[in-house]
C-alpha atoms as a PDB file:
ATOM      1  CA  UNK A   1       5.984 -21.039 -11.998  1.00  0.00           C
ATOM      2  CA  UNK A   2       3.780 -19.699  -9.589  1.00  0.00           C
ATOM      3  CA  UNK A   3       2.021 -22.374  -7.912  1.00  0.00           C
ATOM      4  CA  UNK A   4       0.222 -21.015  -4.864  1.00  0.00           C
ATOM      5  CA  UNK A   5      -3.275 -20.842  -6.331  1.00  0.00           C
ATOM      6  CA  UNK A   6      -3.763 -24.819  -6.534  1.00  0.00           C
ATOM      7  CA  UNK A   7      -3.997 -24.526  -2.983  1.00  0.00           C
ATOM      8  CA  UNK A   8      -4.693 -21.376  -1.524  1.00  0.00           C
ATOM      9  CA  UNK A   9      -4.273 -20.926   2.633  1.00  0.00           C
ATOM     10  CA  UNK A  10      -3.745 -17.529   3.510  1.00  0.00           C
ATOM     11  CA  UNK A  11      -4.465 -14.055   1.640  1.00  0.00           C
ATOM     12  CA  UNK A  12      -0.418 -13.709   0.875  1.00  0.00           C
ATOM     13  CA  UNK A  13      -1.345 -16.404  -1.544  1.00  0.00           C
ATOM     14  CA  UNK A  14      -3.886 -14.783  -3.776  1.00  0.00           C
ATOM     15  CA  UNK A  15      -4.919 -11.097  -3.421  1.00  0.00           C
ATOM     16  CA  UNK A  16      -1.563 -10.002  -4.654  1.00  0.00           C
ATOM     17  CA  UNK A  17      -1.044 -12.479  -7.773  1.00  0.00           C
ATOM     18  CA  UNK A  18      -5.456 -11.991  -8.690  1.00  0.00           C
ATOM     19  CA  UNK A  19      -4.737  -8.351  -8.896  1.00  0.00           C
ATOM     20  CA  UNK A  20      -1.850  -8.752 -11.072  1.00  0.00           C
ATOM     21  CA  UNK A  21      -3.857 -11.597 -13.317  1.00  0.00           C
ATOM     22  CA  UNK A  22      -6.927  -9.196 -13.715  1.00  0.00           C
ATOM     23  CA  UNK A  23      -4.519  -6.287 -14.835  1.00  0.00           C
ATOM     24  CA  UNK A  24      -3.054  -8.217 -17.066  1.00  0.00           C
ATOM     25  CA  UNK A  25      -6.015  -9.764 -18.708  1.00  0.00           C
ATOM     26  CA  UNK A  26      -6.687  -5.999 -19.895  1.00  0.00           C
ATOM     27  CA  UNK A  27      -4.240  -6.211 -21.939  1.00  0.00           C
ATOM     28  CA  UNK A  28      -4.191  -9.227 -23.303  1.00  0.00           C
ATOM     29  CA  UNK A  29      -6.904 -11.986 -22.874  1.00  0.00           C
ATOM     30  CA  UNK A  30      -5.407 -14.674 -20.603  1.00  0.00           C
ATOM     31  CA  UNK A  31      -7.318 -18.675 -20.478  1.00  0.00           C
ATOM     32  CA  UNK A  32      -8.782 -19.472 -17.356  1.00  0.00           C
ATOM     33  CA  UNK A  33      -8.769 -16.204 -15.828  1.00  0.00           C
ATOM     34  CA  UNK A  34     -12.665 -16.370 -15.027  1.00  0.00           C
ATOM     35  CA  UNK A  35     -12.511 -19.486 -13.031  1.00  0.00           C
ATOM     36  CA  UNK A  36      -9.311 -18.580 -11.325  1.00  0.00           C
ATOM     37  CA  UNK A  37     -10.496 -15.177 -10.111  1.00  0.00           C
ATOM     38  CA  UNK A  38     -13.577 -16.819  -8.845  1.00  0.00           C
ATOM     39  CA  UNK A  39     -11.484 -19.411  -6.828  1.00  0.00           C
ATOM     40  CA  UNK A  40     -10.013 -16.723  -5.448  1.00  0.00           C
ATOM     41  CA  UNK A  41     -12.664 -14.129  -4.712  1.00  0.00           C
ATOM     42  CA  UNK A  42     -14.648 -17.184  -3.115  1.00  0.00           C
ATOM     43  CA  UNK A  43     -11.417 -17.713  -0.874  1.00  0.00           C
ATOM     44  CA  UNK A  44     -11.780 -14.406   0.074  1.00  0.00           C
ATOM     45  CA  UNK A  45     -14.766 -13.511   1.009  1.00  0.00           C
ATOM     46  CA  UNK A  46     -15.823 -17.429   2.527  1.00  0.00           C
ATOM     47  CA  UNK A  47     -12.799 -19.060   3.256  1.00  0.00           C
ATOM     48  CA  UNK A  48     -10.803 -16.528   5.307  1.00  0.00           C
ATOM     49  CA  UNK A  49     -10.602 -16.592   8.684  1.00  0.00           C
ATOM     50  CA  UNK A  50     -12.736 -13.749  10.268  1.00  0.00           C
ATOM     51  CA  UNK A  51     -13.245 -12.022  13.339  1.00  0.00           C
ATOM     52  CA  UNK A  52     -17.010 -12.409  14.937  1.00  0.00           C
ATOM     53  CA  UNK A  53     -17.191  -8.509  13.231  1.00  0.00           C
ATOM     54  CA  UNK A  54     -16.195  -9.629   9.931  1.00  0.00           C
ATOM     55  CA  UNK A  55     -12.646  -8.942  10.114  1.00  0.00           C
ATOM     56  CA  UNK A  56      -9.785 -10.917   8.109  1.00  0.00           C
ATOM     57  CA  UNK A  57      -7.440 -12.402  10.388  1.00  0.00           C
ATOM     58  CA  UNK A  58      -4.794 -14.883  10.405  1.00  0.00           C
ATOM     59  CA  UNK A  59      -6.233 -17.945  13.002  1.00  0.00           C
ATOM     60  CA  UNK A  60      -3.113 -19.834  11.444  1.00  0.00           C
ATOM     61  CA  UNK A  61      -0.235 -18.490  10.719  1.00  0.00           C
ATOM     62  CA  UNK A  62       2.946 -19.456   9.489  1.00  0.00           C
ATOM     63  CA  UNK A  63       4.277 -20.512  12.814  1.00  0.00           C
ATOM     64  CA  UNK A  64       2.554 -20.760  15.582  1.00  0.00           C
ATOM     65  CA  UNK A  65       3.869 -17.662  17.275  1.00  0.00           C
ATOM     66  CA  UNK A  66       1.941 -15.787  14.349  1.00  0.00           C
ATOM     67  CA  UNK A  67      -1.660 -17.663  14.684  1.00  0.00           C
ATOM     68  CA  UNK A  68      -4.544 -15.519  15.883  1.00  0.00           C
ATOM     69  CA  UNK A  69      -3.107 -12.073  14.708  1.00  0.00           C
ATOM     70  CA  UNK A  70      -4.235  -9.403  11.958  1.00  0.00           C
ATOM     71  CA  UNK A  71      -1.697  -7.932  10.013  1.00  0.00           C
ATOM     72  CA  UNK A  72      -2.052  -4.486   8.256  1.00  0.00           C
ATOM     73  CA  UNK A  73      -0.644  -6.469   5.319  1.00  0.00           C
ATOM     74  CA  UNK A  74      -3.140  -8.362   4.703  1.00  0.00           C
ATOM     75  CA  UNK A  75      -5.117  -5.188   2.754  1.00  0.00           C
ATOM     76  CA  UNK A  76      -2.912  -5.214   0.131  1.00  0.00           C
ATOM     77  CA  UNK A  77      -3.114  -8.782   0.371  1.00  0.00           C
ATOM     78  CA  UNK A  78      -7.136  -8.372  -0.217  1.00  0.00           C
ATOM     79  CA  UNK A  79      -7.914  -4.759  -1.360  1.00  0.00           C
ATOM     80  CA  UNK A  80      -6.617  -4.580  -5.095  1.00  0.00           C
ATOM     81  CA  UNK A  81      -8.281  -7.732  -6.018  1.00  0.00           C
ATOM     82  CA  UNK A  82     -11.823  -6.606  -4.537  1.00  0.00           C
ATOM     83  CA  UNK A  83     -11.405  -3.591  -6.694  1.00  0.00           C
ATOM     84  CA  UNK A  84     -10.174  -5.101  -9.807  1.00  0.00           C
ATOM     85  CA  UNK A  85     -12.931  -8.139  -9.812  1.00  0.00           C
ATOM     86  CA  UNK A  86     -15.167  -5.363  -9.084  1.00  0.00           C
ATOM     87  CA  UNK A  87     -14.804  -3.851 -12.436  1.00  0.00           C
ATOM     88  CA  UNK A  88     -14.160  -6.893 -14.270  1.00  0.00           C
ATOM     89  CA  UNK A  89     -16.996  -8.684 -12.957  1.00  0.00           C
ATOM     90  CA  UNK A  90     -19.813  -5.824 -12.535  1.00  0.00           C
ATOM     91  CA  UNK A  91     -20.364  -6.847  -9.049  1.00  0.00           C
ATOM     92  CA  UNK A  92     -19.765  -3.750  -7.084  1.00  0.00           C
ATOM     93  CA  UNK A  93     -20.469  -5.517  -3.565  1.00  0.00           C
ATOM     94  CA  UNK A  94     -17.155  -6.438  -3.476  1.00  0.00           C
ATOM     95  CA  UNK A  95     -16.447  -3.026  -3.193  1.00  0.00           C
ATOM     96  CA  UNK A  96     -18.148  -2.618  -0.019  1.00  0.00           C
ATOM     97  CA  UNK A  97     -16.261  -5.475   1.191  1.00  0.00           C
ATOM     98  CA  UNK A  98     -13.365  -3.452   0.406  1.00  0.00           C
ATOM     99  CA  UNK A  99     -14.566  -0.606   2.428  1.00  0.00           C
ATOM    100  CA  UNK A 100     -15.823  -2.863   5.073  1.00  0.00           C
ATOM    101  CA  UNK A 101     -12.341  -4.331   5.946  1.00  0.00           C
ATOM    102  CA  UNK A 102     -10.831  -0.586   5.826  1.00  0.00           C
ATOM    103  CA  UNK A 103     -12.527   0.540   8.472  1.00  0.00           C
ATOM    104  CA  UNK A 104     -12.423  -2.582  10.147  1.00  0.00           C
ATOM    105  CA  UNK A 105      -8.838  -2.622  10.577  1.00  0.00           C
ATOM    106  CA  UNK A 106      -8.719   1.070  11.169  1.00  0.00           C
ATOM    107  CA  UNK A 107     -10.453   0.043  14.754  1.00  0.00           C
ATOM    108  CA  UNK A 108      -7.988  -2.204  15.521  1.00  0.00           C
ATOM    109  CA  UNK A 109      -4.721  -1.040  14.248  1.00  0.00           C
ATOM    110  CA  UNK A 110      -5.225   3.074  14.011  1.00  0.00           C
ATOM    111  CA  UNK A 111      -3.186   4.841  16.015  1.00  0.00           C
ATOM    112  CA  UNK A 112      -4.835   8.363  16.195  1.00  0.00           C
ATOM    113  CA  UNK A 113      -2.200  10.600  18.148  1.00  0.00           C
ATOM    114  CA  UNK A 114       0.068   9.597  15.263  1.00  0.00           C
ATOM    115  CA  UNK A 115      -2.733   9.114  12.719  1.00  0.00           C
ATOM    116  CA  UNK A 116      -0.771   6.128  11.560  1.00  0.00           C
ATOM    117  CA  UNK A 117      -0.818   1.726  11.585  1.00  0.00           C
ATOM    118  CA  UNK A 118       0.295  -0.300  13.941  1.00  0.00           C
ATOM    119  CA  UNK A 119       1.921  -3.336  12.171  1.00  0.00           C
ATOM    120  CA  UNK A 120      -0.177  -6.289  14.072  1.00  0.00           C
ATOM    121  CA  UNK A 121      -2.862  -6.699  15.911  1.00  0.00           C
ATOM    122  CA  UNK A 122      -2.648  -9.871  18.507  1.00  0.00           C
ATOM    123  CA  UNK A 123      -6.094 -11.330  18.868  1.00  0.00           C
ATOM    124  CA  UNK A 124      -5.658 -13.664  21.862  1.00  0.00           C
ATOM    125  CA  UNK A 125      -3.897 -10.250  23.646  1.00  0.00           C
ATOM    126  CA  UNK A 126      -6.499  -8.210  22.616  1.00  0.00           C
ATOM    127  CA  UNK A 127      -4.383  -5.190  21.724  1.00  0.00           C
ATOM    128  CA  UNK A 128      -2.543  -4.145  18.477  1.00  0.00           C
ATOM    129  CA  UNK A 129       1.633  -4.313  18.532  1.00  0.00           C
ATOM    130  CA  UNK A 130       1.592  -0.432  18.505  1.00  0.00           C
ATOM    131  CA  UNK A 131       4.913  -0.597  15.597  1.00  0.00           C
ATOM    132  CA  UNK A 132       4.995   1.667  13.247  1.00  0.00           C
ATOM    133  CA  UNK A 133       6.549  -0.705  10.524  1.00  0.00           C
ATOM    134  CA  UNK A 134       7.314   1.026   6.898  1.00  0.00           C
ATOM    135  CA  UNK A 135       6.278  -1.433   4.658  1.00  0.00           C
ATOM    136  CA  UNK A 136       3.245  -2.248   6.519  1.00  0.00           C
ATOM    137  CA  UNK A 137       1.747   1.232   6.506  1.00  0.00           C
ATOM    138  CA  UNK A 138       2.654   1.545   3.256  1.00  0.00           C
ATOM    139  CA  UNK A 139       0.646  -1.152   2.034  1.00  0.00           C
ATOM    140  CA  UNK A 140      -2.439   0.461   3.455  1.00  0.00           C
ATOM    141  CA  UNK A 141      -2.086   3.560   1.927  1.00  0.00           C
ATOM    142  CA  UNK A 142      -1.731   2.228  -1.309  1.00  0.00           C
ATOM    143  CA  UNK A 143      -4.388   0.166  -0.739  1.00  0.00           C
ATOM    144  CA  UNK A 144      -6.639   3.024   0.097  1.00  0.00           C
ATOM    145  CA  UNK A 145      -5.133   4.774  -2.800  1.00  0.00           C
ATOM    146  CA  UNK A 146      -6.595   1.702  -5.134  1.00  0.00           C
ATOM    147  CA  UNK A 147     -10.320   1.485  -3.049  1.00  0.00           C
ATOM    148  CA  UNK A 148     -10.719   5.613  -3.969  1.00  0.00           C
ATOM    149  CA  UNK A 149     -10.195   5.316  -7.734  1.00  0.00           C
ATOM    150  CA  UNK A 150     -12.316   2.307  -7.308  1.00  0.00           C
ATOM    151  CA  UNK A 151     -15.197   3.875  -5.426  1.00  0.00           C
ATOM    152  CA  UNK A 152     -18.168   6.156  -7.088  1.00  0.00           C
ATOM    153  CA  UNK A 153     -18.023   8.904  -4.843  1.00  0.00           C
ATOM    154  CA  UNK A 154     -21.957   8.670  -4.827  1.00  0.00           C
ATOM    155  CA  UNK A 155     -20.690   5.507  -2.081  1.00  0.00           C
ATOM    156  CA  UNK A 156     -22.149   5.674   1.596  1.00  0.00           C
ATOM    157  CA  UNK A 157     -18.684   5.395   2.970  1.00  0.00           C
ATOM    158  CA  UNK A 158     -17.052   7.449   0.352  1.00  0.00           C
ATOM    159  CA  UNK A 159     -16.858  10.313   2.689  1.00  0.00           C
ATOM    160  CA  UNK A 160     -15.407   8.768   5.656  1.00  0.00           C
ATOM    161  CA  UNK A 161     -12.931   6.855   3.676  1.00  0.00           C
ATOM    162  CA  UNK A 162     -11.662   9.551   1.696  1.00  0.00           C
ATOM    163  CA  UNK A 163     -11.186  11.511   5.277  1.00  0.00           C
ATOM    164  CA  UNK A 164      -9.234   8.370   6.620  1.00  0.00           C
ATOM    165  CA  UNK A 165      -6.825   8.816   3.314  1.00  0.00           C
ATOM    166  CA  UNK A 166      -6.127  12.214   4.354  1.00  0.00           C
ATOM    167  CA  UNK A 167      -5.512  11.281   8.066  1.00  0.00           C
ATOM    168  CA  UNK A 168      -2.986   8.831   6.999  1.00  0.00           C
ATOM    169  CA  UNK A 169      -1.507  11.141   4.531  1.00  0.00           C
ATOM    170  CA  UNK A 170      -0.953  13.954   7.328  1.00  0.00           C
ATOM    171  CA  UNK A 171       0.458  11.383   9.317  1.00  0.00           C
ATOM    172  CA  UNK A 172       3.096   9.943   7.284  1.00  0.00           C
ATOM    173  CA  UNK A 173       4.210  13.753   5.764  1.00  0.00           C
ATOM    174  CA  UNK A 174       4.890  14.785   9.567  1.00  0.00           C
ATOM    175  CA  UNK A 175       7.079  11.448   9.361  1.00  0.00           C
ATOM    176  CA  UNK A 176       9.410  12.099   6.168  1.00  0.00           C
ATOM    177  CA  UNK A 177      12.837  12.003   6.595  1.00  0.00           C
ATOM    178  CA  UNK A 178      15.065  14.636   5.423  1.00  0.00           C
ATOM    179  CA  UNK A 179      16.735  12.812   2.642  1.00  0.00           C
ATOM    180  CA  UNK A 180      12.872  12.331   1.296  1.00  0.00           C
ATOM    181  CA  UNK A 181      12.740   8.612   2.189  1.00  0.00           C
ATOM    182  CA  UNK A 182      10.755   7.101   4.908  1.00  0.00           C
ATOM    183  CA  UNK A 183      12.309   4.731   7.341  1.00  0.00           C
ATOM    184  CA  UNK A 184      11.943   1.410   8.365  1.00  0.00           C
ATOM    185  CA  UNK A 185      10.583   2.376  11.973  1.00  0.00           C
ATOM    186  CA  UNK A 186       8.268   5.263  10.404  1.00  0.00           C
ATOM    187  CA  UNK A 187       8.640   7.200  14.166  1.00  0.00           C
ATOM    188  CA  UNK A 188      12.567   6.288  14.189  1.00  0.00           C
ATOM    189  CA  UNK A 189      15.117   8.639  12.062  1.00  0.00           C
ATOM    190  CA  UNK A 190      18.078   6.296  12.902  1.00  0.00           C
ATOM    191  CA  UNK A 191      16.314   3.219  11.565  1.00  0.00           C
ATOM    192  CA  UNK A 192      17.193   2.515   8.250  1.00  0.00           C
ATOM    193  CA  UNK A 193      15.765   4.456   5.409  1.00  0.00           C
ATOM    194  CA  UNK A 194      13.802   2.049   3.398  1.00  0.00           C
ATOM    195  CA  UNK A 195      12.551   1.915  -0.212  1.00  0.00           C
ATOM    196  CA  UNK A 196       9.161  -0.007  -0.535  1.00  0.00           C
ATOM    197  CA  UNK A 197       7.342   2.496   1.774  1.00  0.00           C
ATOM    198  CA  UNK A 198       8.467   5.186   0.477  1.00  0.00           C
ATOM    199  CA  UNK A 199       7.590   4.090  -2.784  1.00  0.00           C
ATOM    200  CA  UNK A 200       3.890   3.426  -1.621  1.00  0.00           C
ATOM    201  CA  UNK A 201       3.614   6.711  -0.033  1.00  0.00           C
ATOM    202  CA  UNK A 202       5.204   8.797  -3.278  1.00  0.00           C
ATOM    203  CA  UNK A 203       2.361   6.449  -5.042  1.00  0.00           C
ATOM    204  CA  UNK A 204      -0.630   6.971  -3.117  1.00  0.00           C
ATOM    205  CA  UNK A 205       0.414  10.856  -2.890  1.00  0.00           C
ATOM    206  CA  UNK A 206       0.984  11.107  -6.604  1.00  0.00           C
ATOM    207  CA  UNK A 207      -2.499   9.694  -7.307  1.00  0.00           C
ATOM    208  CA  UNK A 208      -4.025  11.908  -4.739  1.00  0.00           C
ATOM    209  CA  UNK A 209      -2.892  15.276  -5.838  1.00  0.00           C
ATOM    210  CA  UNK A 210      -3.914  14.209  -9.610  1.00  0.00           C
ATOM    211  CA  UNK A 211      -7.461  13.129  -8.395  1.00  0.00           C
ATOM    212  CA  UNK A 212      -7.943  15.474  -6.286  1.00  0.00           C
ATOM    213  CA  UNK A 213      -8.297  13.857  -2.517  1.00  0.00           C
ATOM    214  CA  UNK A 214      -6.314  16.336  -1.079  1.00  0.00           C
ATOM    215  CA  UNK A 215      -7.590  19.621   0.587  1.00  0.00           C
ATOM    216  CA  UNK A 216      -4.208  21.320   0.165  1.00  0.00           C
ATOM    217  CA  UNK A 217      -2.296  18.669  -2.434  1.00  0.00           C
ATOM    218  CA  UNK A 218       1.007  21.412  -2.570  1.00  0.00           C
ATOM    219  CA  UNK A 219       3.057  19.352   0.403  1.00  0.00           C
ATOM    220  CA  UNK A 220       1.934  16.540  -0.550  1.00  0.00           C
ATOM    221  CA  UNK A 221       2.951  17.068  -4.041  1.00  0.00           C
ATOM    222  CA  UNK A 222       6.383  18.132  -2.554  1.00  0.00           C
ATOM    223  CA  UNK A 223       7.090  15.276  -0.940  1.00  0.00           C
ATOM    224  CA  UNK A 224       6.334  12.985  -3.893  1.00  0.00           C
ATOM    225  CA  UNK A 225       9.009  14.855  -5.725  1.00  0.00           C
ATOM    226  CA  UNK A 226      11.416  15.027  -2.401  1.00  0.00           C
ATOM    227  CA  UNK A 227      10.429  11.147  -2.152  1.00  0.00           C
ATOM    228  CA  UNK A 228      11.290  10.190  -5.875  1.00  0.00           C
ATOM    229  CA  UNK A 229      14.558  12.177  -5.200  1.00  0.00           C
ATOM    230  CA  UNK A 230      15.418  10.431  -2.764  1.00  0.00           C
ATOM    231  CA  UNK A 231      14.810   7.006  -4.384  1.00  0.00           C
ATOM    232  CA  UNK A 232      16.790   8.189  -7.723  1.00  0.00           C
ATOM    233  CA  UNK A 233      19.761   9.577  -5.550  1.00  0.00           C
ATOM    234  CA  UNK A 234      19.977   7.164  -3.366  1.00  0.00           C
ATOM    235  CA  UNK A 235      18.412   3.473  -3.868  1.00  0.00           C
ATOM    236  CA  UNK A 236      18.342   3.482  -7.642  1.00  0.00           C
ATOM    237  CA  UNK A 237      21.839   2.687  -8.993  1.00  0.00           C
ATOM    238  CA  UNK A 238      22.472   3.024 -12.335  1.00  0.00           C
ATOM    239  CA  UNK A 239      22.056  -0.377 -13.530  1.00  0.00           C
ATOM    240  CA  UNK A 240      19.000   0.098 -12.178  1.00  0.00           C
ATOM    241  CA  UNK A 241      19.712  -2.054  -8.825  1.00  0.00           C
ATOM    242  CA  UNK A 242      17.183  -1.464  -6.181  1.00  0.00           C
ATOM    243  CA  UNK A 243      18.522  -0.870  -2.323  1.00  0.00           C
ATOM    244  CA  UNK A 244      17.028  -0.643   0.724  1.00  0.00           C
ATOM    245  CA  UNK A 245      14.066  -2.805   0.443  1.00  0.00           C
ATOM    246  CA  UNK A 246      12.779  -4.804   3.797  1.00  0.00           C
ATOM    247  CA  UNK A 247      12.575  -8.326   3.176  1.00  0.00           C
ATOM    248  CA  UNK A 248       9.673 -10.420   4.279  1.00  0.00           C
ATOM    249  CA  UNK A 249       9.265  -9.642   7.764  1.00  0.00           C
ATOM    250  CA  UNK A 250       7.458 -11.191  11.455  1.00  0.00           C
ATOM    251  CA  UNK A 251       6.047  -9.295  13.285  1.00  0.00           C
ATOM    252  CA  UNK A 252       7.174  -8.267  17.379  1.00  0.00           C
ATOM    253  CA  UNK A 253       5.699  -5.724  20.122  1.00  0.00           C
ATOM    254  CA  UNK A 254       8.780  -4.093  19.716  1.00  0.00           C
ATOM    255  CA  UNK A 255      10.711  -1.709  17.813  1.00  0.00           C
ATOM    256  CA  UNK A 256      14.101  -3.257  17.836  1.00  0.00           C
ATOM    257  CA  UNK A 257      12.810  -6.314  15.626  1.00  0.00           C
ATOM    258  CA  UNK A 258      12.042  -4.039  12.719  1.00  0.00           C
ATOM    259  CA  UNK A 259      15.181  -1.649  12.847  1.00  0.00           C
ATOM    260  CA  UNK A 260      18.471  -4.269  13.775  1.00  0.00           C
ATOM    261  CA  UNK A 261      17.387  -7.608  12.800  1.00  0.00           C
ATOM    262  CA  UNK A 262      14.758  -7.352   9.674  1.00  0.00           C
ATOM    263  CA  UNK A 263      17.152  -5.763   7.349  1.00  0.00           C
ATOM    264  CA  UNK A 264      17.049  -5.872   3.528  1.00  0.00           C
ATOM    265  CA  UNK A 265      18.093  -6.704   0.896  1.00  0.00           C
ATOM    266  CA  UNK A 266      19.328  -5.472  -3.058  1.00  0.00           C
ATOM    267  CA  UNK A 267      16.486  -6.176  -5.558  1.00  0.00           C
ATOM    268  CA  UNK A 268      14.132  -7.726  -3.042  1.00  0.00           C
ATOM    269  CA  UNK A 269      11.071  -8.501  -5.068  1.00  0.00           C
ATOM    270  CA  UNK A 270       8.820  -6.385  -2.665  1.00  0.00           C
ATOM    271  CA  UNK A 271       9.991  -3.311  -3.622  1.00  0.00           C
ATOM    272  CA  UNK A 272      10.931  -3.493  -8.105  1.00  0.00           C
ATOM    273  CA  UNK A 273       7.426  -3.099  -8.803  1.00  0.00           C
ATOM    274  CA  UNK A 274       6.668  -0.682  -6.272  1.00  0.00           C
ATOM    275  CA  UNK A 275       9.494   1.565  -7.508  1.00  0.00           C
ATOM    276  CA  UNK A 276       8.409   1.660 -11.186  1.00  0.00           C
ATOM    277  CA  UNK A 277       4.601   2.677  -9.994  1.00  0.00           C
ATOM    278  CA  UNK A 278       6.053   5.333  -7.852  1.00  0.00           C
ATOM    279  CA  UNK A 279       7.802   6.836 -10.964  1.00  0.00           C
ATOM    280  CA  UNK A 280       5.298   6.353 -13.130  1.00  0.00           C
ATOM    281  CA  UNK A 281       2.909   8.215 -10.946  1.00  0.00           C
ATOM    282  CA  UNK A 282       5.045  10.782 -10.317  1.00  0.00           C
ATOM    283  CA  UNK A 283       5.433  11.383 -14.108  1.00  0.00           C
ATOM    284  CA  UNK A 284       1.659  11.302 -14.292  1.00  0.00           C
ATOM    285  CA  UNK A 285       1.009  13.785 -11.292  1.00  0.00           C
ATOM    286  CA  UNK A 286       3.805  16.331 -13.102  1.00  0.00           C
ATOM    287  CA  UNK A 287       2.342  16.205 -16.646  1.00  0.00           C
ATOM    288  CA  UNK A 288      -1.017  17.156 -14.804  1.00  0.00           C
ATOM    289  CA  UNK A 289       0.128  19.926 -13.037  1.00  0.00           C
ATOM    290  CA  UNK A 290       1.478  21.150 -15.567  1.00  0.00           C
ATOM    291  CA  UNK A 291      -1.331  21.039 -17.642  1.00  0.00           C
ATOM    292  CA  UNK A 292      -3.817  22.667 -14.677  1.00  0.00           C
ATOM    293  CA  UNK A 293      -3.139  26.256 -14.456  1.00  0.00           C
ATOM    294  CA  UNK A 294      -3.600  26.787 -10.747  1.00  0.00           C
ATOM    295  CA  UNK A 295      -0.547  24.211 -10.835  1.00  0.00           C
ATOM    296  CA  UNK A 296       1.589  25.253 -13.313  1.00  0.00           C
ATOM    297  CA  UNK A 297       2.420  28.520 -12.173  1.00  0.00           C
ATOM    298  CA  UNK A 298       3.066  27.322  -8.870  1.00  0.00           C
ATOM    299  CA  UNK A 299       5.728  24.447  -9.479  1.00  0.00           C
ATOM    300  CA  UNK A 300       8.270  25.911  -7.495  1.00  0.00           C
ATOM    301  CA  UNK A 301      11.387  23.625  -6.408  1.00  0.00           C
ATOM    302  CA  UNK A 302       9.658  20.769  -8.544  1.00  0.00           C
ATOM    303  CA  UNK A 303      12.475  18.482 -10.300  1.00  0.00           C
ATOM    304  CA  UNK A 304      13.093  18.911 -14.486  1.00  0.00           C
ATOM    305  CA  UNK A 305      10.267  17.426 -16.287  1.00  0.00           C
ATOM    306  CA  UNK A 306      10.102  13.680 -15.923  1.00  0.00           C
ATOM    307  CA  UNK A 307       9.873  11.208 -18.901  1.00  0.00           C
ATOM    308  CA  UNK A 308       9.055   7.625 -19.199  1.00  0.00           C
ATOM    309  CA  UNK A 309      12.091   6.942 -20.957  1.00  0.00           C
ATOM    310  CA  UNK A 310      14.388   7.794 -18.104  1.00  0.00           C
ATOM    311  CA  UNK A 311      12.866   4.276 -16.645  1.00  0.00           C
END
């Protein structure tokens, strides 16, 4: 039993498992689920350390070495809970909370010659870490991915959000390796290649091309299928064991950290769930392009049509 909610002290503990409580209450009505995703969007949006700008940041960390830093993480940790409390409580403010904090941590942790994250930015240092960890951007264009479906595009920061998306997006294509996987240093081919960022990226371009974010959705498209390739041939056994996912990480100023001493692990949890979305939007990005005619007679070097039951 989960039982970080009774006493909630950092975002890890309750943007993650309030996004997964609100989905599920769709389907089938859960007790307490009003109170609890109160507690929690009151955590978030009073409790939380913040910046003087409004920022989330961590002012205590897990160890000391971590206090005072902001962590690209930490919109996963926040982003899919604005958005799903939005819609299940009619209050679409905390969608521009959710755009608020986008943007905010695109000032601190953007870096724009690569048009991807840095990991971490150090507060008392005044400067971000400047390392491209996997996971980490992953989780922010996921994120993102989550805020667009979210947002009416009739939003005031619709526009520039949607054009951050496809910065990131560019970004991370220029950085996929050739087996379709994305590695653990994003800017390092010899790092290991690594399965819950690659997932997040197959995700958040899956959704794209289907929604239409993209100006030119074809390589993006391509590398969704290269991606889920990848996965199948090489992280997905046939048992269904997952490889290659990072386990819970630090955070350093350096590269080495992240590619020869955070390694992974089989069937981390950070990476099963992550895996099955990827697939699933996949699946739902083929069956509409093959239903949109511009698309369909264009699916050249596209894999054999997908199915659910293959999961």
């Amino acid at each position: 039993m989960n039982n970080q909610l009774s006493h909630i002290d950092s975002l890890d503990d309750c943007g993650s498992f309030g996004a997964t409580m609100l989905l599920a209450d769709r389907e089938r009505k859960l007790d307490g689920v009003s109170e609890t995703a109160a507690h929690i969007a009151d955590y978030i949006l009073h409790q939380q350390s913040r910046l003087e700008d409004g920022t989330l940041y961590r002012k205590i960390g897990v160890s000391r070495s971590m206090d005072n830093t902001m962590w690209c993480d930490d919109l996963y940790m926040s982003i899919p809970f604005l958005c799903r409390y939005a819609e299940w409580s009619g209050d679409d403010q905390l969608l521009d909370e959710a755009v608020r904090q986008v943007l905010l941590y695109k000032k601190y942790l953007y870096i724009p010659e690569l048009q991807i994250m840095s990991h971490v930015f150090d507060v008392e240092r005044g400067e971000p870490t400047r390392t491209p960890w996997g996971r980490g951007n992953g989780w922010v264009l996921f994120s993102i991915s989550e805020l667009l479906t979210a947002l009416p595009h009739e939003h005031p920061s619709y526009t520039v959000l949607i054009q951050f998306y496809r910065e990131l997006c560019e970004g991370y294509l220029a950085l996929q390796g050739r087996n379709g996987l994305w590695h653990q240093v994003l800017t390092d081919p010899e790092s290991y290649e690594e399965t819950s960022c690659t997932s997040m990226f197959i995700y958040a371009y899956a959704r794209g091309v289907r929604m239409g974010w993209l100006l030119d959705p074809k390589p993006y498209a391509q590398a969704a299928y290269q991606g889920w390739k990848g996965l199948t041939e090489r992280t997905i056994d046939k048992r269904g064991n997952v490889y290659g996912v990072c386990r819970g990480s630090s955070y350093s100023f350096t590269n080495h950290y992240y590619k020869h001493e955070l390694g992974w692990n089989l069937n981390d949890a950070h990476g099963i769930g992550i895996v099955l979305l990827a697939g699933l939007e996949t699946i739902s990005m083929q069956e509409w392009q093959i239903n949109t005619p511009v698309f369909a007679t264009e699916m050249v070097g596209t894999p054999e049509k997908l199915e659910k039951s293959s999961f």
